[in-house]
PDB file of N, CA and C in Angstrom:
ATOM      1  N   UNK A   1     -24.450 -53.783  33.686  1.00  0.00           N
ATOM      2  CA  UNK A   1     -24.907 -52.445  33.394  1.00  0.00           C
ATOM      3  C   UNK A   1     -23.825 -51.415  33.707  1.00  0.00           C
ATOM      4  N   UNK A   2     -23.075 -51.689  35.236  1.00  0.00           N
ATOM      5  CA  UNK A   2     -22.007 -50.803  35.696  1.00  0.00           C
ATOM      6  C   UNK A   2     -20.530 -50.583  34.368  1.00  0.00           C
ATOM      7  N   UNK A   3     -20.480 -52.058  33.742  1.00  0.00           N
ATOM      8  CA  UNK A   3     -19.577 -52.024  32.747  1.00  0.00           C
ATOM      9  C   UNK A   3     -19.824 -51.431  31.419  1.00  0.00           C
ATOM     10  N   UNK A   4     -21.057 -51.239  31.496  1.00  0.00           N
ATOM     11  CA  UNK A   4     -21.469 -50.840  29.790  1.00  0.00           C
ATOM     12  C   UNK A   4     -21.284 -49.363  30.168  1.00  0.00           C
ATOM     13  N   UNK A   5     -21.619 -48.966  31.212  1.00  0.00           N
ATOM     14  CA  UNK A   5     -21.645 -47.340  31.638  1.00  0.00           C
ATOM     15  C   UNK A   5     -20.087 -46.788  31.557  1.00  0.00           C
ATOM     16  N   UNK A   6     -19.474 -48.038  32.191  1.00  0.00           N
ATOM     17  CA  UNK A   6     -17.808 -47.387  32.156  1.00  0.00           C
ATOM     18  C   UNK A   6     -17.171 -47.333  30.784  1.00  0.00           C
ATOM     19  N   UNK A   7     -17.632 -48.416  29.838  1.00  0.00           N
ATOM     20  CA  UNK A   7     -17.176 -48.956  28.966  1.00  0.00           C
ATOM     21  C   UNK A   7     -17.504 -47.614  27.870  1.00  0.00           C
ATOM     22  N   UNK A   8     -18.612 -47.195  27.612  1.00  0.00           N
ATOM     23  CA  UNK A   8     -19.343 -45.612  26.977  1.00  0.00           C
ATOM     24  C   UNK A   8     -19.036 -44.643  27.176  1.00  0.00           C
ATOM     25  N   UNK A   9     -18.485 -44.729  28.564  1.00  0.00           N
ATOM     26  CA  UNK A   9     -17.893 -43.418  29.246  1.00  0.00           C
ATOM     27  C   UNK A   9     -16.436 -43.129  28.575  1.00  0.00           C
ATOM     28  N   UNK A  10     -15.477 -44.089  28.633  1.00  0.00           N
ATOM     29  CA  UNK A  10     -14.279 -44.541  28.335  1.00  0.00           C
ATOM     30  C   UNK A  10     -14.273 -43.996  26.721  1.00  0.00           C
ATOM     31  N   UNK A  11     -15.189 -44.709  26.111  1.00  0.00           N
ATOM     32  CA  UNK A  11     -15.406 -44.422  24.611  1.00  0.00           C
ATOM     33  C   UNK A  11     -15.427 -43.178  24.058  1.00  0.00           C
ATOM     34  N   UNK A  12     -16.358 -42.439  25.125  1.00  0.00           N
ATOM     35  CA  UNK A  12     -16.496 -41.255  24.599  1.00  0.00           C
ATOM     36  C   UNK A  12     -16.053 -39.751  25.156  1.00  0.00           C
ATOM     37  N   UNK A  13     -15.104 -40.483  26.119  1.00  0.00           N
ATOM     38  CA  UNK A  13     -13.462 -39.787  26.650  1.00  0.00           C
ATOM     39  C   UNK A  13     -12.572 -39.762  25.350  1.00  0.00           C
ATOM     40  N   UNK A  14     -12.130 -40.751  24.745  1.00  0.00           N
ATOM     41  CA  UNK A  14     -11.477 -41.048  23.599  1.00  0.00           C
ATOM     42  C   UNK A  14     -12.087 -40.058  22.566  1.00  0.00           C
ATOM     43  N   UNK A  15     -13.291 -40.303  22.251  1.00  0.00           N
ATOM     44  CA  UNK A  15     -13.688 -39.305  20.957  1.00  0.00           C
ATOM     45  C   UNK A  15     -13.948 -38.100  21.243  1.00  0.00           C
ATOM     46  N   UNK A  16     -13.786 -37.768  22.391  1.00  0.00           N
ATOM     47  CA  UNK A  16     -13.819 -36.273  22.917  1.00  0.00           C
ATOM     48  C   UNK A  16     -12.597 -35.490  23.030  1.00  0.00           C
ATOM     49  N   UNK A  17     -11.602 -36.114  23.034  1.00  0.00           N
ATOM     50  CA  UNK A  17      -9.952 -36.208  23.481  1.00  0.00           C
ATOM     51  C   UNK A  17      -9.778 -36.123  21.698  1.00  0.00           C
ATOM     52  N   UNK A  18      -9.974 -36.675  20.759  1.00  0.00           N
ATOM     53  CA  UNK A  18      -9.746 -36.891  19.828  1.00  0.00           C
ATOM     54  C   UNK A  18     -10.075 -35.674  18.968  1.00  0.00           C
ATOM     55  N   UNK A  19     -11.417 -35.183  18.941  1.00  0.00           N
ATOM     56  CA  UNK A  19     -11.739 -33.922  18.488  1.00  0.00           C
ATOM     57  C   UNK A  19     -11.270 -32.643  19.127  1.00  0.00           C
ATOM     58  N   UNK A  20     -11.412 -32.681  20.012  1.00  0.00           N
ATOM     59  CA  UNK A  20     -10.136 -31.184  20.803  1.00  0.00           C
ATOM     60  C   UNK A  20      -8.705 -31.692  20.159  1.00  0.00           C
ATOM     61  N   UNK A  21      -7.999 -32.589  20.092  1.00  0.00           N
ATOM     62  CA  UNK A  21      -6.588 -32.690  19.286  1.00  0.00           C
ATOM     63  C   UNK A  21      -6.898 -32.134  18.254  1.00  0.00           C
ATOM     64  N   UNK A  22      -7.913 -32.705  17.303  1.00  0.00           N
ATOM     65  CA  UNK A  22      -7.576 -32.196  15.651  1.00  0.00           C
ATOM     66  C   UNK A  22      -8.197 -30.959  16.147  1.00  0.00           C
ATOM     67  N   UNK A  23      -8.961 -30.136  16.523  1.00  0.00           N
ATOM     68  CA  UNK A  23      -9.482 -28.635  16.785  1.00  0.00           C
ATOM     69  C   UNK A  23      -8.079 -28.050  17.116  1.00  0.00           C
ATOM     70  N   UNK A  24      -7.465 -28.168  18.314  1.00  0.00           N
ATOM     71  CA  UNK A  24      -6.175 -27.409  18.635  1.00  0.00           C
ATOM     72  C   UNK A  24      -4.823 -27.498  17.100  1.00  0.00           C
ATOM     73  N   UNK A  25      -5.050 -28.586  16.102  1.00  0.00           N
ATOM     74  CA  UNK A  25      -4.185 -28.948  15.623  1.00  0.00           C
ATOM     75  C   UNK A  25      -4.489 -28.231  14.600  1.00  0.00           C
ATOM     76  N   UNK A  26      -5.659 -27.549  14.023  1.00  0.00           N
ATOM     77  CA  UNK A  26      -6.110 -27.160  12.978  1.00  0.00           C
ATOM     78  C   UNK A  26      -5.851 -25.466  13.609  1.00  0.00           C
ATOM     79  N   UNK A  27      -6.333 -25.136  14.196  1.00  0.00           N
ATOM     80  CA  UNK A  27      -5.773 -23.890  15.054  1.00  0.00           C
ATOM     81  C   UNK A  27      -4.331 -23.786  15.378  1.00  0.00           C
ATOM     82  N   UNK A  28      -3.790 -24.189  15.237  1.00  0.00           N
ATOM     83  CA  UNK A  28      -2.308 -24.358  15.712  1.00  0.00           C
ATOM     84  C   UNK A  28      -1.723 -24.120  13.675  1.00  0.00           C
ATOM     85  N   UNK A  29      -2.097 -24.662  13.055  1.00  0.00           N
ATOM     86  CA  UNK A  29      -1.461 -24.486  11.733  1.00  0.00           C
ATOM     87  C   UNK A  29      -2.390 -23.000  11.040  1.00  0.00           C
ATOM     88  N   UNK A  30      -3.695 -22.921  11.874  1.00  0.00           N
ATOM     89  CA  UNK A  30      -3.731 -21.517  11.154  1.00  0.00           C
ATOM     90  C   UNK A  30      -3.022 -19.920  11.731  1.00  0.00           C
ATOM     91  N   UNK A  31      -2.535 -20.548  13.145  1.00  0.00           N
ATOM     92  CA  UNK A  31      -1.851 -19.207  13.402  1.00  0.00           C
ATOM     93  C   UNK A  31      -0.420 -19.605  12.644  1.00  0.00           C
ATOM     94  N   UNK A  32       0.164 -20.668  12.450  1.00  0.00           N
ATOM     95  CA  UNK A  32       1.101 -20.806  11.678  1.00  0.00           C
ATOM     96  C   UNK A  32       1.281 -19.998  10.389  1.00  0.00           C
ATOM     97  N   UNK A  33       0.415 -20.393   9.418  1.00  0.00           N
ATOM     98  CA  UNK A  33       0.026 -19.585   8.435  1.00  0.00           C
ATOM     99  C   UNK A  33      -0.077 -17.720   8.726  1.00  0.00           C
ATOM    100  N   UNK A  34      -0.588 -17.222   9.743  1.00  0.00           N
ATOM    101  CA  UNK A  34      -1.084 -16.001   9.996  1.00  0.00           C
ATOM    102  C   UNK A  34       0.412 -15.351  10.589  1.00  0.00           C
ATOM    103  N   UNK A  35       1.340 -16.150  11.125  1.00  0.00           N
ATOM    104  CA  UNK A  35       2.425 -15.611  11.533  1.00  0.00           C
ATOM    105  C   UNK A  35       3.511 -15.515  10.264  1.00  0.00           C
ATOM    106  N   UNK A  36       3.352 -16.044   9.445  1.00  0.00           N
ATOM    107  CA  UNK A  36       4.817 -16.411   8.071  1.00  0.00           C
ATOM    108  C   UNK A  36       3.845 -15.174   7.520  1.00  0.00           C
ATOM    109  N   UNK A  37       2.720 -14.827   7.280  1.00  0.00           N
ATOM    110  CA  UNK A  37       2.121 -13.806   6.239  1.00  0.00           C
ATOM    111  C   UNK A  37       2.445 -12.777   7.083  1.00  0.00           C
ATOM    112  N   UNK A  38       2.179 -12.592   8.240  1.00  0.00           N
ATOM    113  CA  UNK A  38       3.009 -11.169   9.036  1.00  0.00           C
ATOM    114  C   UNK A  38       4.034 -10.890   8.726  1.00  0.00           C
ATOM    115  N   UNK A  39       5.063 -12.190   8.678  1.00  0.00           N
ATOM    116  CA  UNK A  39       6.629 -11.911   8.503  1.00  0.00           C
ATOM    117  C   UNK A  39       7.489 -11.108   7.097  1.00  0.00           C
ATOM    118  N   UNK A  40       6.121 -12.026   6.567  1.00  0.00           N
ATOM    119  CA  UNK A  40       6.348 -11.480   4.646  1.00  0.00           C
ATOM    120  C   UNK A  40       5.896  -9.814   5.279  1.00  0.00           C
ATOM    121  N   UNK A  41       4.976  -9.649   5.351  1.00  0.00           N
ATOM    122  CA  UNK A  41       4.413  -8.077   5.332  1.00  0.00           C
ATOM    123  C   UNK A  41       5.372  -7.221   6.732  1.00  0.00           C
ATOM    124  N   UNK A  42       6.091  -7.565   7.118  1.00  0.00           N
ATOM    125  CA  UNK A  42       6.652  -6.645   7.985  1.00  0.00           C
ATOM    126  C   UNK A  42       8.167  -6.446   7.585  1.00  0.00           C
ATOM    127  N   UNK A  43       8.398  -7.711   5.989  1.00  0.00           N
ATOM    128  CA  UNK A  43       9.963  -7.349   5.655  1.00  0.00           C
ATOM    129  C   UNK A  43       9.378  -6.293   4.585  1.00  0.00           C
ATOM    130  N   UNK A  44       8.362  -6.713   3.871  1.00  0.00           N
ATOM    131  CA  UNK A  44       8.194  -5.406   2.974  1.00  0.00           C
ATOM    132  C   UNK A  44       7.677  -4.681   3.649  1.00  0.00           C
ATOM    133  N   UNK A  45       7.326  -3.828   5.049  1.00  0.00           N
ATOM    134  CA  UNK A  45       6.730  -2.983   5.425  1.00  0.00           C
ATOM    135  C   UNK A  45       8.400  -2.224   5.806  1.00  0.00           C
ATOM    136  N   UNK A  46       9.304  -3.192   6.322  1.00  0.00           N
ATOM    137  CA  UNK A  46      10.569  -2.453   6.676  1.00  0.00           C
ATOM    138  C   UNK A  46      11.609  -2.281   5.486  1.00  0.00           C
ATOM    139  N   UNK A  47      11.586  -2.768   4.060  1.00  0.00           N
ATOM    140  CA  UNK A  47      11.623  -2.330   2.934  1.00  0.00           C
ATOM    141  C   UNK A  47      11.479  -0.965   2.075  1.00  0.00           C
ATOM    142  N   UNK A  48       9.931  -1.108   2.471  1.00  0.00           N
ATOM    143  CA  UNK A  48       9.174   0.411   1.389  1.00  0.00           C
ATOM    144  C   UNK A  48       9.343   1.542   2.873  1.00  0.00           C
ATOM    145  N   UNK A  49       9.522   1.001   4.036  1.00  0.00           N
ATOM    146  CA  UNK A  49      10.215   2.279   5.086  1.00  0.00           C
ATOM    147  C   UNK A  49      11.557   2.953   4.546  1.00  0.00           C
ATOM    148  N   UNK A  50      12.028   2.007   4.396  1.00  0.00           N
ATOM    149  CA  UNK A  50      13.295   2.156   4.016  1.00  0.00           C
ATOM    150  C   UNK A  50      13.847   3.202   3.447  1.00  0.00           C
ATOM    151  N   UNK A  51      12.831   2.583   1.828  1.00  0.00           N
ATOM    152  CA  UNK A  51      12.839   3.455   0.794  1.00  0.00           C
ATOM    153  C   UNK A  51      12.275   4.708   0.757  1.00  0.00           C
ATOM    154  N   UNK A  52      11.554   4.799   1.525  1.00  0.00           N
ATOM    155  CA  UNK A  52      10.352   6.047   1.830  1.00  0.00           C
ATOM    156  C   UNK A  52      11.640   7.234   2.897  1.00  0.00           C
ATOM    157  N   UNK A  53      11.924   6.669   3.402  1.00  0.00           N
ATOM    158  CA  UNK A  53      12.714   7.335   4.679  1.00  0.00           C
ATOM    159  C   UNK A  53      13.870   8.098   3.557  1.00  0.00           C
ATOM    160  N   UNK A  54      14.490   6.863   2.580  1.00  0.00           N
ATOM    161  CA  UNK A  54      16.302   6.993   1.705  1.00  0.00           C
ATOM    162  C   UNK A  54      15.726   8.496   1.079  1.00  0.00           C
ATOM    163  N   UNK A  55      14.300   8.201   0.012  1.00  0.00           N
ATOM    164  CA  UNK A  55      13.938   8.652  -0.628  1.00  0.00           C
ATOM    165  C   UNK A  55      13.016  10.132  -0.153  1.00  0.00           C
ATOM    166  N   UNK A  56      12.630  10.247   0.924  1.00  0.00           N
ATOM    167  CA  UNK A  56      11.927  11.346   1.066  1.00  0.00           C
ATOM    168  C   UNK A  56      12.687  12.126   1.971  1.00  0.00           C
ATOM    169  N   UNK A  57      14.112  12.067   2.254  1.00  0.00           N
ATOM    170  CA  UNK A  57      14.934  13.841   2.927  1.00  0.00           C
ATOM    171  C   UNK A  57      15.128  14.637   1.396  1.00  0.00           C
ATOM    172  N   UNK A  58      15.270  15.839   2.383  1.00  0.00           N
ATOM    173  CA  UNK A  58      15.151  16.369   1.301  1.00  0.00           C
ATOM    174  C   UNK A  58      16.667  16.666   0.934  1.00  0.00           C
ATOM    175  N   UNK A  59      17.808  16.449   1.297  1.00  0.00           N
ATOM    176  CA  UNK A  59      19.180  16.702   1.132  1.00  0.00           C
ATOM    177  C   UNK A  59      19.287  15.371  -0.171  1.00  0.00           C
ATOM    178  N   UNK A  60      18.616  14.364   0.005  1.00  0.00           N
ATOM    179  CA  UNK A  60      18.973  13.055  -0.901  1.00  0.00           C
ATOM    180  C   UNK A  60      17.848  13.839  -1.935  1.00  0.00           C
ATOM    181  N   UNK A  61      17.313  14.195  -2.273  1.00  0.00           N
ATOM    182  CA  UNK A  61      16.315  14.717  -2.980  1.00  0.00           C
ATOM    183  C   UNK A  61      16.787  15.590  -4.112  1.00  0.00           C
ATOM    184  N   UNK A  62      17.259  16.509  -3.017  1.00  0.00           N
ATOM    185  CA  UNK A  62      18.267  17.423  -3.807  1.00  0.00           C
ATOM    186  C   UNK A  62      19.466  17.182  -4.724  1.00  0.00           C
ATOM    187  N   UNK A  63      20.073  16.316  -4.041  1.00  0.00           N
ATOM    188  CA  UNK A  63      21.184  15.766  -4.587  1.00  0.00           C
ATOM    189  C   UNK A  63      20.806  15.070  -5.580  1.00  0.00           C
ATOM    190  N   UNK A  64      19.611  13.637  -5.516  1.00  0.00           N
ATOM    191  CA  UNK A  64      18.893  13.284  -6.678  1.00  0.00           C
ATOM    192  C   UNK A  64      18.832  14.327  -8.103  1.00  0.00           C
ATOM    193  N   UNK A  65      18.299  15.452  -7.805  1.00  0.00           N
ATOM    194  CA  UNK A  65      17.876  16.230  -8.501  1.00  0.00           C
ATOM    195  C   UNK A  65      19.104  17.269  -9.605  1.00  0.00           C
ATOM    196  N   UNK A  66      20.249  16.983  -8.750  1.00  0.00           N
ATOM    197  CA  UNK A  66      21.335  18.284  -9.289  1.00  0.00           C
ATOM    198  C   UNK A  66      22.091  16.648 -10.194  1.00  0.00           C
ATOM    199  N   UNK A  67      22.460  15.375  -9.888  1.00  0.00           N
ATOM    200  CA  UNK A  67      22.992  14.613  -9.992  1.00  0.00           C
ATOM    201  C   UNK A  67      22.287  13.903 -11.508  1.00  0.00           C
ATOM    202  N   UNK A  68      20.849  13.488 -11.789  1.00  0.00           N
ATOM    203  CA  UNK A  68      19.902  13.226 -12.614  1.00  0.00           C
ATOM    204  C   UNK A  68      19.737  14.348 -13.533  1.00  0.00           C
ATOM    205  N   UNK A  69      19.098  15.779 -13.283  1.00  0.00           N
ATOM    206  CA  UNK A  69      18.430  16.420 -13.866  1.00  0.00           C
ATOM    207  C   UNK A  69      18.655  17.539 -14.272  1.00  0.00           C
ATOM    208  N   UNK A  70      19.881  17.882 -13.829  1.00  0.00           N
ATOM    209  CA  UNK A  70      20.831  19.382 -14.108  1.00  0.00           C
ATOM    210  C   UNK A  70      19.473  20.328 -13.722  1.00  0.00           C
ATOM    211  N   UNK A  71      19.465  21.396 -14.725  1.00  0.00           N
ATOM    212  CA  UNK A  71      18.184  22.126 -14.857  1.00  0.00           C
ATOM    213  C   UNK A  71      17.054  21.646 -15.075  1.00  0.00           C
ATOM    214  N   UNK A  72      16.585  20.442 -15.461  1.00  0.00           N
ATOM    215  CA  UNK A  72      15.430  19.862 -15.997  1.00  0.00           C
ATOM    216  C   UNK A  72      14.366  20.496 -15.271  1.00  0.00           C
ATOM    217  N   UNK A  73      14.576  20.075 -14.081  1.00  0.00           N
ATOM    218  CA  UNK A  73      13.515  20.662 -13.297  1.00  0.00           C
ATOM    219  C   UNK A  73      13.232  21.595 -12.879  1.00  0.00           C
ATOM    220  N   UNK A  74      11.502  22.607 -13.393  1.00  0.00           N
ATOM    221  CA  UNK A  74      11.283  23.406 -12.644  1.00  0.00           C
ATOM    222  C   UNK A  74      10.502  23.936 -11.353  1.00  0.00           C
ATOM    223  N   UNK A  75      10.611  24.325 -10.703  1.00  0.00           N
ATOM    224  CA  UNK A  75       9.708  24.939  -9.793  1.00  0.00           C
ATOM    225  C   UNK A  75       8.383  25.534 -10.438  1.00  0.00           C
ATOM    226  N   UNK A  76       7.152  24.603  -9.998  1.00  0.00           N
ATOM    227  CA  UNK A  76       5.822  24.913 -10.576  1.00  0.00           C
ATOM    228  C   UNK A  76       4.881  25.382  -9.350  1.00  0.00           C
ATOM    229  N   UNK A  77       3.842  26.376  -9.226  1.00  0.00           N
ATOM    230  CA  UNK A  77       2.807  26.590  -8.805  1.00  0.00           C
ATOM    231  C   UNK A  77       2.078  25.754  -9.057  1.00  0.00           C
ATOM    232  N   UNK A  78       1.440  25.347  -7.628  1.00  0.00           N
ATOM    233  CA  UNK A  78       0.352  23.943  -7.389  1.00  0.00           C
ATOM    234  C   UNK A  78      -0.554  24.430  -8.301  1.00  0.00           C
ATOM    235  N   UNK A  79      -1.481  25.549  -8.184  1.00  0.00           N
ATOM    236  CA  UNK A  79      -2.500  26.305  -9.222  1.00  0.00           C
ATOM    237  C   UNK A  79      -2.290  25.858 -10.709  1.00  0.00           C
ATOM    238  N   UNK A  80      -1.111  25.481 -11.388  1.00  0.00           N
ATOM    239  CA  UNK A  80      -1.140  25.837 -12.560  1.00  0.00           C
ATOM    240  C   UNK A  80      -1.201  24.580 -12.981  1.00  0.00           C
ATOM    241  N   UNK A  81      -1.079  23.334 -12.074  1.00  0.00           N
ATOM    242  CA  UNK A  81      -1.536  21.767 -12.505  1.00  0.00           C
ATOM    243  C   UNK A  81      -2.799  21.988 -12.856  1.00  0.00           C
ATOM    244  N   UNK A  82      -3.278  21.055 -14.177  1.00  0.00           N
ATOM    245  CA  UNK A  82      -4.454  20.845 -14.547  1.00  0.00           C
ATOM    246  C   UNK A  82      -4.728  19.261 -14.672  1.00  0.00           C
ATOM    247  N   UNK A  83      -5.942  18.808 -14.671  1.00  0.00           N
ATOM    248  CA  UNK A  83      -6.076  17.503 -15.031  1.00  0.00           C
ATOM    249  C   UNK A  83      -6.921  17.423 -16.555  1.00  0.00           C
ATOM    250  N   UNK A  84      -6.032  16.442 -17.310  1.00  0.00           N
ATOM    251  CA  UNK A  84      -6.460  15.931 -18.514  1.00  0.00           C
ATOM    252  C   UNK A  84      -7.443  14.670 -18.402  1.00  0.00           C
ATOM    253  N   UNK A  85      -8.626  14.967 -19.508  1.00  0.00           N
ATOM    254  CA  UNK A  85      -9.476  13.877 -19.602  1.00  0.00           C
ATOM    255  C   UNK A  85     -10.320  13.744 -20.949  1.00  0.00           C
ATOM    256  N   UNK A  86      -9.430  12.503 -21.656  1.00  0.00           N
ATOM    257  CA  UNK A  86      -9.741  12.241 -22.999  1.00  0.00           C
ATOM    258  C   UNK A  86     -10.859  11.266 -23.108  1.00  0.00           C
ATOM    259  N   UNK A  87     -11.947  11.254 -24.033  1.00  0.00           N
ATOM    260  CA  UNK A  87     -12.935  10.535 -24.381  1.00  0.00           C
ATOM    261  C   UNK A  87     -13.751  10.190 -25.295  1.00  0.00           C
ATOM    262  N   UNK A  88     -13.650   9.692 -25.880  1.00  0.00           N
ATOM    263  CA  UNK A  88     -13.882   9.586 -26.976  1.00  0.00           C
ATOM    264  C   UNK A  88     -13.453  10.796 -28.023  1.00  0.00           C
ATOM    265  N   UNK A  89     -12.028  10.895 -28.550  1.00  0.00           N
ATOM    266  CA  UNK A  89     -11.242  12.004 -29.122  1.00  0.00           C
ATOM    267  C   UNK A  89     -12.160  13.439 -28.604  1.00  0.00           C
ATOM    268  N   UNK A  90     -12.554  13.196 -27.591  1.00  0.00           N
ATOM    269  CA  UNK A  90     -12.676  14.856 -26.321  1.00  0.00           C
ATOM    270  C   UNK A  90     -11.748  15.066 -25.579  1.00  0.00           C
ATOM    271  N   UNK A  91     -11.654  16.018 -25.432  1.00  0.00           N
ATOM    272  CA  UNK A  91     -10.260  16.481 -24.375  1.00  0.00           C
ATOM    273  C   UNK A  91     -11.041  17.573 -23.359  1.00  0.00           C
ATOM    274  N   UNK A  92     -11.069  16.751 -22.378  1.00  0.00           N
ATOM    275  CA  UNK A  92     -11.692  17.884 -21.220  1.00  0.00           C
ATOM    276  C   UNK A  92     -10.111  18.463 -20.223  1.00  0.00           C
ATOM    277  N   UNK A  93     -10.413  19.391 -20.046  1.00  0.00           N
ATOM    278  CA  UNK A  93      -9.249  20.532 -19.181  1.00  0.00           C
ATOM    279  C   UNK A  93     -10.080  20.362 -18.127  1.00  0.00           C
ATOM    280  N   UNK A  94      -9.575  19.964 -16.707  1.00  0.00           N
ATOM    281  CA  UNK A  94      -9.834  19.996 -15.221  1.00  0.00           C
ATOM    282  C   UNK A  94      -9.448  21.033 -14.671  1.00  0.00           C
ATOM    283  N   UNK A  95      -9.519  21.942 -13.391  1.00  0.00           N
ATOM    284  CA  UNK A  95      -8.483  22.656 -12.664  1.00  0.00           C
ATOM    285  C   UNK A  95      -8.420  21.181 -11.508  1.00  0.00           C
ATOM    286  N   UNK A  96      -7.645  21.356 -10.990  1.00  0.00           N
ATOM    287  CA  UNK A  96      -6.618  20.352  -9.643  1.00  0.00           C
ATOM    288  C   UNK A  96      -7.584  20.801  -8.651  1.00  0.00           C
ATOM    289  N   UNK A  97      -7.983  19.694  -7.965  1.00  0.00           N
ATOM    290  CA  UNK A  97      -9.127  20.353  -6.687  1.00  0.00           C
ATOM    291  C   UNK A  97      -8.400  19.386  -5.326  1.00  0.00           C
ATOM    292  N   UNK A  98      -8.340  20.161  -4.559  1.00  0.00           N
ATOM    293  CA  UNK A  98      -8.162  19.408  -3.178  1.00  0.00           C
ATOM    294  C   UNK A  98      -8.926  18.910  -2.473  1.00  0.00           C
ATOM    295  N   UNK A  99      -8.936  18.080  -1.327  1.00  0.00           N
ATOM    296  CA  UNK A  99      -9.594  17.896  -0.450  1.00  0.00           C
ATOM    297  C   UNK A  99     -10.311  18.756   0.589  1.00  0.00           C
ATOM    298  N   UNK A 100      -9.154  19.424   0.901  1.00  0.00           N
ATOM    299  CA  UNK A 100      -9.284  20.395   2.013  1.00  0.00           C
ATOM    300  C   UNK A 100      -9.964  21.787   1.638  1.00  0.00           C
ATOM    301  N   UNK A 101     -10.344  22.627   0.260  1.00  0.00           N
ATOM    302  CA  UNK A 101     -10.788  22.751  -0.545  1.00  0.00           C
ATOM    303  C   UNK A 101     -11.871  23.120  -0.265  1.00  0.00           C
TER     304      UNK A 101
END
C-alpha cells in the first residue's frame, strides 16, 4: 500500500512538473512575441518622431516653403476655410467648426 502511495505520488510530481514547464514555456514565447512587436513600434515611433520633430520647426518649414513654393503660398484666415460636401450631384457649403467652439 506504502509503495502504491509513493509510486502515485512520484507520478503525479512528474505530471505536475510537466504542466508548469509547458505553462512557463508557452508564457515565455508570448512575452517573446510582445517584446519584437514593441521593438517594431518603438523604431517607427522613433521614426515618425523624427519626422515630426525634422518637419515641424518652423525655420525648416520656412525654408521648405521659399525652396518648393516661391510665392505659391498664401497666408489664409482660419474663418475663410469651408468644408465641401458632395451627394448625390449636391454640393453642400460647410463653415469649419471647432472643437473648442
Amino acid at each position: 500500500m506504502i509503495r502504491f502511495f509513493f509510486v502515485s505520488l512520484i507520478f503525479f510530481i512528474i505530471l505536475f512538473t510537466a504542466f508548469i514547464k509547458n505553462s512557463t514555456k508557452r508564457i515565455d514565447d508570448e512575452i517573446f512575441i510582445v517584446k519584437e512587436n514593441i521593438r517594431g513600434l518603438k523604431k517607427d515611433f522613433e521614426n515618425t518622431k523624427l519626422e515630426n520633430d525634422f518637419l515641424s520647426s518652423t525655420e525648416k518649414l520656412a525654408d521648405f516653403k521659399n525652396l518648393y513654393f516661391d510665392e505659391e503660398l498664401v497666408k489664409k484666415n482660419i474663418k475663410e476655410i469651408k468644408i465641401i460636401h458632395k451627394k448625390s450631384n449636391k454640393i453642400k457649403i460647410k463653415e469649419l467648426r471647432f472643437f473648442d467652439e
